[in-house]
N, C-alpha and C. Protein backbone atom coordinates (compact mmCIF):
# COMPACT_ATOMS: atom_id res chain seq x y z
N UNK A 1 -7.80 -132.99 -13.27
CA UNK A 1 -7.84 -132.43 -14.61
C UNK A 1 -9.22 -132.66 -15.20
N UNK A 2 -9.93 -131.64 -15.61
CA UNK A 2 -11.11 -131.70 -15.85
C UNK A 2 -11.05 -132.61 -17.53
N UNK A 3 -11.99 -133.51 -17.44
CA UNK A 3 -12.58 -134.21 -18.92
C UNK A 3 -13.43 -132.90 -19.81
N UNK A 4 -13.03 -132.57 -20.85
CA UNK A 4 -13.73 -131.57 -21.80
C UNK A 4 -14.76 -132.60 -23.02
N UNK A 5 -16.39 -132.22 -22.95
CA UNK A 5 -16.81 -133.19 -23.33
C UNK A 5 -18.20 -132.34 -24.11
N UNK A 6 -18.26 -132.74 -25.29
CA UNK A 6 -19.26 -132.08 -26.16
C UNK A 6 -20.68 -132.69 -26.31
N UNK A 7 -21.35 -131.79 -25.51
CA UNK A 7 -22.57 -132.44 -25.27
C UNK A 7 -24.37 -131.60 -25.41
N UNK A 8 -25.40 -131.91 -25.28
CA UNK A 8 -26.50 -131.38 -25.80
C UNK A 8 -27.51 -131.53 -24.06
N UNK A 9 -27.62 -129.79 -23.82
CA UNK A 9 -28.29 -130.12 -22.29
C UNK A 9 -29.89 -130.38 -22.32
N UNK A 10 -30.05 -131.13 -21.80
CA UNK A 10 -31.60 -131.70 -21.91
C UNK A 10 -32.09 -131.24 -20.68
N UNK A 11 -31.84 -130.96 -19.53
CA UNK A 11 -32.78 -130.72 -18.19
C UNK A 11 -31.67 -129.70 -17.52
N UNK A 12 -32.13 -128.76 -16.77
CA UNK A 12 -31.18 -127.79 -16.11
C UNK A 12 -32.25 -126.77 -14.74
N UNK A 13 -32.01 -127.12 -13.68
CA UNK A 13 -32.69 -126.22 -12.81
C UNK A 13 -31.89 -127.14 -11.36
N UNK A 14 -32.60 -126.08 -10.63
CA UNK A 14 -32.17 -125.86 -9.07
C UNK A 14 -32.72 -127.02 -8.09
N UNK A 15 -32.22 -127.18 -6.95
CA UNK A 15 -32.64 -128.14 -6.26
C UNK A 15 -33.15 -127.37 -4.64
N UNK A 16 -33.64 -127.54 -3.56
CA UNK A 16 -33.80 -126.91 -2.22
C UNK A 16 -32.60 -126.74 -1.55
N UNK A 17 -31.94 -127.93 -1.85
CA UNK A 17 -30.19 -127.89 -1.29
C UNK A 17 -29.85 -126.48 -1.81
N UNK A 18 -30.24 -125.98 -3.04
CA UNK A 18 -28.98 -125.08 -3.16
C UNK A 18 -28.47 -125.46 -4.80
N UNK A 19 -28.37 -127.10 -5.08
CA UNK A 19 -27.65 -127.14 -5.62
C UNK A 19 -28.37 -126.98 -7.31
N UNK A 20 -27.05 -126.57 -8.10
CA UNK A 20 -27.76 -126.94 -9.61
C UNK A 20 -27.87 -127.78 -10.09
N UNK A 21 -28.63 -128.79 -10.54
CA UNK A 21 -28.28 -129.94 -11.46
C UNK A 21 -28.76 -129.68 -13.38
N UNK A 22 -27.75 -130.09 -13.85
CA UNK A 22 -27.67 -130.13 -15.01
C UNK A 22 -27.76 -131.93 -16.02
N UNK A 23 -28.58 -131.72 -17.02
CA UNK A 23 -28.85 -133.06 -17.43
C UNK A 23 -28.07 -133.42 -18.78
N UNK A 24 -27.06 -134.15 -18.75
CA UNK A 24 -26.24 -133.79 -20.34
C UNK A 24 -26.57 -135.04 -20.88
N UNK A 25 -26.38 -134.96 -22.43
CA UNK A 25 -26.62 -136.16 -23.31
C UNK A 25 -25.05 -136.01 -24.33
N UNK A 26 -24.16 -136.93 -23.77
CA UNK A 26 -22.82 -136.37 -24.68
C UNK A 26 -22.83 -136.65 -26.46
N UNK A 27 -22.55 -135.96 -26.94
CA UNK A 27 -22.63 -136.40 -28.46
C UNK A 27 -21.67 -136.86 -28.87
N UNK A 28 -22.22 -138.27 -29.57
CA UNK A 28 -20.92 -139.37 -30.41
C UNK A 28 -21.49 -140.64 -28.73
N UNK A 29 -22.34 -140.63 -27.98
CA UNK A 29 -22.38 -141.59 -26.85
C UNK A 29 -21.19 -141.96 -26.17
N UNK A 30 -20.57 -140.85 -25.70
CA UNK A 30 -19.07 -141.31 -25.09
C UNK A 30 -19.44 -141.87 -23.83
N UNK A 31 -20.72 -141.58 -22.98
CA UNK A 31 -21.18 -142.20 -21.89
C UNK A 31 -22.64 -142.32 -21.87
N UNK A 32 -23.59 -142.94 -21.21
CA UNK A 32 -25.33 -142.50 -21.05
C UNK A 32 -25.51 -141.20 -20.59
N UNK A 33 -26.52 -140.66 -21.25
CA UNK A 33 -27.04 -139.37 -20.47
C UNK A 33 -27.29 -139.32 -18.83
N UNK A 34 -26.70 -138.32 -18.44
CA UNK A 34 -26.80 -138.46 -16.91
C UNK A 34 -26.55 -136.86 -16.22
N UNK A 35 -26.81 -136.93 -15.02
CA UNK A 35 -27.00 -135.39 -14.08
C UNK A 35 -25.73 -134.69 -13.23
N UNK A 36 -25.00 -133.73 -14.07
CA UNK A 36 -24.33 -133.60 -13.71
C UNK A 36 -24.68 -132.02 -12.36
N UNK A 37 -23.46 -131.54 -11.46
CA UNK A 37 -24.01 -130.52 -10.34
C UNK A 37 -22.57 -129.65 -10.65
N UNK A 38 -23.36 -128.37 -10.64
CA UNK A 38 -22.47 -127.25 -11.15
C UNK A 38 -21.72 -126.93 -10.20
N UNK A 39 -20.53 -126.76 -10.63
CA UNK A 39 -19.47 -126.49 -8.94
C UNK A 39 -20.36 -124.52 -8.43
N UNK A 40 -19.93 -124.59 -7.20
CA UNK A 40 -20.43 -123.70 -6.32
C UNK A 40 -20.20 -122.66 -6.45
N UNK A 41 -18.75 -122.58 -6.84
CA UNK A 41 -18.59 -121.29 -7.25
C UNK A 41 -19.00 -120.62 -8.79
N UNK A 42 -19.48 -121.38 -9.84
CA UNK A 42 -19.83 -120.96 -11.23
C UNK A 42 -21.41 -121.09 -11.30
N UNK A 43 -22.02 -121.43 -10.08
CA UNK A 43 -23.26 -122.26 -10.11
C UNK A 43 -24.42 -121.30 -11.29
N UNK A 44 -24.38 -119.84 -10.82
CA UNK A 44 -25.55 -119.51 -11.64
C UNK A 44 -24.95 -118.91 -12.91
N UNK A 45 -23.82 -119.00 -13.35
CA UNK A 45 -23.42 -118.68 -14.15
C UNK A 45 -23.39 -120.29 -15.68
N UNK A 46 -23.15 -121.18 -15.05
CA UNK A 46 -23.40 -122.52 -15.40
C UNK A 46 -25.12 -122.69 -15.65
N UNK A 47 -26.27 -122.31 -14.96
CA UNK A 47 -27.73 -122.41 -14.84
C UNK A 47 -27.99 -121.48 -15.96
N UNK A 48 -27.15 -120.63 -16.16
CA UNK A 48 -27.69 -119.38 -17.32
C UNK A 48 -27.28 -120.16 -18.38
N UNK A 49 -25.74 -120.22 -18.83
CA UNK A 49 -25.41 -121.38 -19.82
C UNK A 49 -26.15 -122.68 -20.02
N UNK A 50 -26.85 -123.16 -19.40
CA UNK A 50 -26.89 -124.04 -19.49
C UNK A 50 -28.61 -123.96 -20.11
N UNK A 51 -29.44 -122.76 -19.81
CA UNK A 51 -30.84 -122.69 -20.04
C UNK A 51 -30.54 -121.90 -21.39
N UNK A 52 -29.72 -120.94 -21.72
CA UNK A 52 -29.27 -120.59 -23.05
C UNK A 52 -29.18 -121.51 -24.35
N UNK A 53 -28.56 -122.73 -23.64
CA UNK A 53 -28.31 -123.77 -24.93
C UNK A 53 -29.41 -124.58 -24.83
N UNK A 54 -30.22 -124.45 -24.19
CA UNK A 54 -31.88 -125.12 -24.20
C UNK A 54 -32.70 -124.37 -24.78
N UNK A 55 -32.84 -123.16 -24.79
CA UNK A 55 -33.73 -122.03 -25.09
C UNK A 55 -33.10 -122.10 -26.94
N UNK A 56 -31.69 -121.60 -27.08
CA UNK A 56 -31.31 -121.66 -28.51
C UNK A 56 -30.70 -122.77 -29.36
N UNK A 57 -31.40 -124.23 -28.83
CA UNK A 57 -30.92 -125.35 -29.31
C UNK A 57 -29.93 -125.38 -29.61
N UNK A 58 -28.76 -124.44 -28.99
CA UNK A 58 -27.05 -125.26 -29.14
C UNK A 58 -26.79 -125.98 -28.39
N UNK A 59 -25.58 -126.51 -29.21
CA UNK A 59 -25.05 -128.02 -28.06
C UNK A 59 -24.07 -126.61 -27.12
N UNK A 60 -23.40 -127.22 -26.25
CA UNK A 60 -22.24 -126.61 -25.20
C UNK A 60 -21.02 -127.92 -25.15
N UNK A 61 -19.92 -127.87 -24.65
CA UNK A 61 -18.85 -127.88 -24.36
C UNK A 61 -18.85 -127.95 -22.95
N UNK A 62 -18.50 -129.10 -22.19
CA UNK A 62 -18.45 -129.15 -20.44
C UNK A 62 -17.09 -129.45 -20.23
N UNK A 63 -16.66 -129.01 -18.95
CA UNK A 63 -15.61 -129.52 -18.31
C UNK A 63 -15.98 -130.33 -17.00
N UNK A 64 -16.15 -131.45 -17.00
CA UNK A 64 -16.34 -132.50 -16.02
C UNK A 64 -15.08 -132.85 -14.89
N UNK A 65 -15.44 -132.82 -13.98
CA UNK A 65 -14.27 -133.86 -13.08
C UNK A 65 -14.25 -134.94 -13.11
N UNK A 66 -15.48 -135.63 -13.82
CA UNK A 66 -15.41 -137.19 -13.94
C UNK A 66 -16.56 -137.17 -14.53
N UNK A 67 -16.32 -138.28 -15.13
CA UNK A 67 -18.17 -138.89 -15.90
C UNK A 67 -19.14 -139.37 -14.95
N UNK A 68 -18.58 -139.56 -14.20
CA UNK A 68 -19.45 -140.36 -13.56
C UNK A 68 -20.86 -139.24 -12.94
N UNK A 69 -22.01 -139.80 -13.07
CA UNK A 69 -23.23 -139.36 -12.57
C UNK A 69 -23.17 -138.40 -11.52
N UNK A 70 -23.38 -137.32 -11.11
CA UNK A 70 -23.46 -136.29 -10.07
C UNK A 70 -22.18 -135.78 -9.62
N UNK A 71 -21.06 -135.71 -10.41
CA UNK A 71 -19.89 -135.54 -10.28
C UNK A 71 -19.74 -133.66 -11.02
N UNK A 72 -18.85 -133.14 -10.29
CA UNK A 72 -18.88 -131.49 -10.87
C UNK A 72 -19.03 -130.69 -12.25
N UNK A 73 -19.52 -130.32 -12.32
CA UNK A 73 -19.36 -129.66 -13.66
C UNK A 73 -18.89 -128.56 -13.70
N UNK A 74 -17.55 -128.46 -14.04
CA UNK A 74 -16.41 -127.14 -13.51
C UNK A 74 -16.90 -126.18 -14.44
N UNK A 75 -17.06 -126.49 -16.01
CA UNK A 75 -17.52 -124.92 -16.77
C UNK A 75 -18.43 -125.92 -17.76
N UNK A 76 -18.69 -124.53 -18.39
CA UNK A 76 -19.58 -124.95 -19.62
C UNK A 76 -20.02 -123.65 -20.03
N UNK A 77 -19.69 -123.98 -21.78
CA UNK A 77 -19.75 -122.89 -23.12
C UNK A 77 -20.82 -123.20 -23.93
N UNK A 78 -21.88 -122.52 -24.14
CA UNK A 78 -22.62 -122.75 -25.55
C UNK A 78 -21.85 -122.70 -26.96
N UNK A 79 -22.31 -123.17 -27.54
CA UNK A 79 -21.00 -123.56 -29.19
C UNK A 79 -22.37 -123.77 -30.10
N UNK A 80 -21.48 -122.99 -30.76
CA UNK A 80 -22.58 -123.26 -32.53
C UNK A 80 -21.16 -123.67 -33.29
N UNK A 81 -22.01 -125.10 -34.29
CA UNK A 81 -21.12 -125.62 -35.06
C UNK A 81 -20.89 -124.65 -36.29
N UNK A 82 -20.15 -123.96 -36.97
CA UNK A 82 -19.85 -123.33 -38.15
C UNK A 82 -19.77 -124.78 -39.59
């Protein structure tokens, strides 16, 4: 069951592997900022989201499989607070 976790992306690009890594900073410090890797199948769809809310200083909304450091990042939404 994915952890849903509101957070502000600070670093986001590609690796030679293939893989994406994404850099989140959760807001309210629910954990340290750390690098999360976009699951495989959402990968560039996650890299677009994820350079969107860098480019237009919104926070996003993640769905994690775990907190822990290099662990999946199943989705992720850009969000503007109203």
């Amino acid at each position: 069951m994915a952890e849903w976790v509101d957070s502000e992306v600070v670093r986001a690009g590609a690796a030679e592997d293939s893989n994406i890594f994404i850099f989140l900073r959760p807001l309210g410090g629910a954990f340290p900022p750390r690098w999360f890797i976009a699951a495989p199948q959402v990968k560039k769809e996650i890299l677009a989201t994820a350079l969107t809310a860098i480019t237009t200083q919104l926070r996003v909304t993640a769905a994690l499989e775990a907190i822990d450091e290099y662990s999946t990042l199943e989705r992720l939404y850009v969000r503007r607070d109203l």
